[in-house]
Protein backbone atom coordinates (compact mmCIF):
# COMPACT_ATOMS: atom_id res chain seq x y z
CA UNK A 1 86.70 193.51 58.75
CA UNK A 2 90.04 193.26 60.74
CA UNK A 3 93.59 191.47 59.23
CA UNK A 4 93.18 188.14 60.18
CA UNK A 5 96.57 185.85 58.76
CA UNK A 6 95.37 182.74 58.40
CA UNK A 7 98.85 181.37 59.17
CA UNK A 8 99.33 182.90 62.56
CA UNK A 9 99.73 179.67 64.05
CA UNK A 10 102.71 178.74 62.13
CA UNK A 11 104.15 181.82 62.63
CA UNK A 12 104.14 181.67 66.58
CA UNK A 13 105.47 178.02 66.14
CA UNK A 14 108.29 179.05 63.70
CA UNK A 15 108.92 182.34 66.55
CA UNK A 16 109.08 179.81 69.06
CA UNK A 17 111.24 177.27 67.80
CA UNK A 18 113.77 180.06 66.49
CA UNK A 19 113.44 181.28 70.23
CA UNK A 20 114.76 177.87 71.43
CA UNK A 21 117.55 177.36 68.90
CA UNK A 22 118.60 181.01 69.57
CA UNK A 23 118.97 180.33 73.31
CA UNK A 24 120.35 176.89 72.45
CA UNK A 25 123.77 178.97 70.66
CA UNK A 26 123.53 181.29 73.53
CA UNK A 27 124.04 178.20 75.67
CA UNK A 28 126.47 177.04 73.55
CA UNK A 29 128.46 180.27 72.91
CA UNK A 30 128.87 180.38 77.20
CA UNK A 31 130.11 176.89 77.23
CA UNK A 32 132.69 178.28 74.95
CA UNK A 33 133.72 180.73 76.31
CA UNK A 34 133.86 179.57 79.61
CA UNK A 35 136.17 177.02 78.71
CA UNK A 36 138.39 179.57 76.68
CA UNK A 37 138.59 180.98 80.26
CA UNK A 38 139.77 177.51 81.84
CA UNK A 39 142.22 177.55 79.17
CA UNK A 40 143.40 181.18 79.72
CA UNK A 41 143.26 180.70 83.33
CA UNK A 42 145.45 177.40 83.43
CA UNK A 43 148.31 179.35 80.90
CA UNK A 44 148.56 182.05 84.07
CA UNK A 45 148.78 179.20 86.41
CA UNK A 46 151.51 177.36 84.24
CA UNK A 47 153.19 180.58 83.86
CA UNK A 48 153.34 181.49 87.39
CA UNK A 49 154.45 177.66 88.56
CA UNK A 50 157.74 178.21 85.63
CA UNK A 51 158.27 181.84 87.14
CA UNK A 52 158.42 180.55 91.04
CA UNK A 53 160.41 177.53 89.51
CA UNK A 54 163.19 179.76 88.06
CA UNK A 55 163.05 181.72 91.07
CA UNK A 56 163.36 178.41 93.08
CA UNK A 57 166.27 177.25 90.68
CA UNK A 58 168.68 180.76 91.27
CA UNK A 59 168.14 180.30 95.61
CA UNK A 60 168.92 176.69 94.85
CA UNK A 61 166.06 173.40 94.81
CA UNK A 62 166.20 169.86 96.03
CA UNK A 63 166.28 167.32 93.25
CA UNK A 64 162.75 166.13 94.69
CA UNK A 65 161.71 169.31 94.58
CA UNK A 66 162.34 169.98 90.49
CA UNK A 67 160.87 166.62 89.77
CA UNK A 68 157.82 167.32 91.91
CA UNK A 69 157.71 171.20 90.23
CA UNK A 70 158.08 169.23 86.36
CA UNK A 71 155.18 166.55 87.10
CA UNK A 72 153.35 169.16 88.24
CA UNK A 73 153.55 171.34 85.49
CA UNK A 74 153.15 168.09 82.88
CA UNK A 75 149.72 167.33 84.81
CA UNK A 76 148.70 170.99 83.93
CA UNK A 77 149.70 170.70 80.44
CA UNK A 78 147.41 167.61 79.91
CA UNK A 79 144.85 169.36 81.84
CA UNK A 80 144.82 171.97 78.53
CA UNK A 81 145.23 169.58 76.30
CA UNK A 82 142.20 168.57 77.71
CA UNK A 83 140.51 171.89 77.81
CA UNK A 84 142.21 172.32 74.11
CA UNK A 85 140.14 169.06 73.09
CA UNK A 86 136.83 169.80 74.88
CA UNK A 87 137.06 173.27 73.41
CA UNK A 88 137.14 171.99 69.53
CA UNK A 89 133.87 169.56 70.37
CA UNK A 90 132.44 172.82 71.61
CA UNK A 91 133.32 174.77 68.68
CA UNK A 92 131.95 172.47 66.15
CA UNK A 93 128.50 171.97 68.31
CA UNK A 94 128.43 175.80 68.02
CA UNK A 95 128.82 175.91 64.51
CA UNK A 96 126.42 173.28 63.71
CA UNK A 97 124.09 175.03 66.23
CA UNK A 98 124.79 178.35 64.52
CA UNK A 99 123.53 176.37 61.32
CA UNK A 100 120.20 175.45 62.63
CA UNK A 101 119.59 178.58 64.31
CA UNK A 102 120.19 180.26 60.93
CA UNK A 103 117.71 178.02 59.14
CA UNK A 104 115.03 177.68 61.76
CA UNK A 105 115.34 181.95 61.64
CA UNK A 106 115.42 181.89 57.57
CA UNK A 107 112.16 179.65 57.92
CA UNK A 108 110.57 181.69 60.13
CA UNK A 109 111.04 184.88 58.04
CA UNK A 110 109.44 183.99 55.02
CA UNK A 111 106.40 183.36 57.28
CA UNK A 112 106.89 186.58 58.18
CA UNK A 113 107.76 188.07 54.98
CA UNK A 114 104.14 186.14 53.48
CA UNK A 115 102.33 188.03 57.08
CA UNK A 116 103.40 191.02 55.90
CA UNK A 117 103.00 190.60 52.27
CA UNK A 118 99.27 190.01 53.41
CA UNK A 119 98.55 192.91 55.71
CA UNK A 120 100.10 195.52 53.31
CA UNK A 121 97.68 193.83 50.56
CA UNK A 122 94.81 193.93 53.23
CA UNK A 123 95.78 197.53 53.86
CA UNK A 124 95.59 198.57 50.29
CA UNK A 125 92.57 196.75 49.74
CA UNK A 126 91.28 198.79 53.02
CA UNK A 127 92.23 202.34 51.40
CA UNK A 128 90.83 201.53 48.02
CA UNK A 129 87.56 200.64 49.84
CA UNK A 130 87.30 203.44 51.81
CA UNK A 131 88.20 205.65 49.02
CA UNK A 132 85.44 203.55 47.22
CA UNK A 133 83.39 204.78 50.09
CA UNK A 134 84.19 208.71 50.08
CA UNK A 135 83.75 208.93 46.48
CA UNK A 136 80.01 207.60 46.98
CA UNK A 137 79.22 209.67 49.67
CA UNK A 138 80.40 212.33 47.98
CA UNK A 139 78.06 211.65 44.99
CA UNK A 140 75.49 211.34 46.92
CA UNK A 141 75.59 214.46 48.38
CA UNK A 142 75.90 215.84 44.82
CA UNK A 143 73.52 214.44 43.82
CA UNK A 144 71.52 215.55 46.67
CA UNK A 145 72.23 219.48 46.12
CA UNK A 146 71.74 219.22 42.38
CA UNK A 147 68.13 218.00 43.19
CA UNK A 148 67.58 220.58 45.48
């Protein structure tokens, strides 16, 4: 008679919904780091802008010009502030994701834990049988030859 778990079907739905949370944080974990990127991204840009400013500033600048340069570069900074802010709601999304992910997982392996639990008992049972089942024979046959 072959293993049969009798709780196979909650053990493909636990897989499955640990597959989904998994690629949930995955989600999550490029949504972080692609906005870590925005953020680096925008620092070179800011950088560059004060560089060509000071550059600007020792060849000499209109007075329209500076303003223009420091609204400019006070747009960026609430741009990262921005990013900044976006980034912590991400963060904390990924943690709580991280969270489930690590209990739907911890779920699904003591289904898996009980599965295996069962087929090494199933196997054992197996061995002793057929042990069961050479010792027999093997009596048999003595039995056999001492008759003869």
């Amino acid at each position: 008679m072959p293993f049969h778990f009798t709780l196979a079907p909650l053990l493909r739905l636990r897989e499955s919904l640990e597959k989904a949370e998994l690629q949930r944080l995955r989600m999550m974990a490029m949504q972080v780091a692609q906005v870590k990127v925005e953020i680096e991204s925008l620092d070179c840009e800011i950088e560059a802008a004060r560089r060509q400013l000071v550059e600007q500033t020792a060849t000499g600048i209109s007075g329209a010009e500076l303003n223009m340069a420091a609204l400019l570069e006070a747009s960026r900074r609430e741009q990262r502030q921005r990013l900044v802010a976006k980034l912590d709601v991400l963060e904390q999304a990924r943690r709580k994701q991280q969270s489930r992910y690590t209990e739907v997982r911890q779920q699904r392996e003591i289904v898996s834990n009980l599965r295996k639990r069962q087929l090494s008992a199933y196997q054992r049972e197996q061995a002793r049988h057929d042990q069961q089942q050479v010792d027999e024979f093997f009596l048999i046959r003595r039995g056999a030859k001492s008759r003869l």
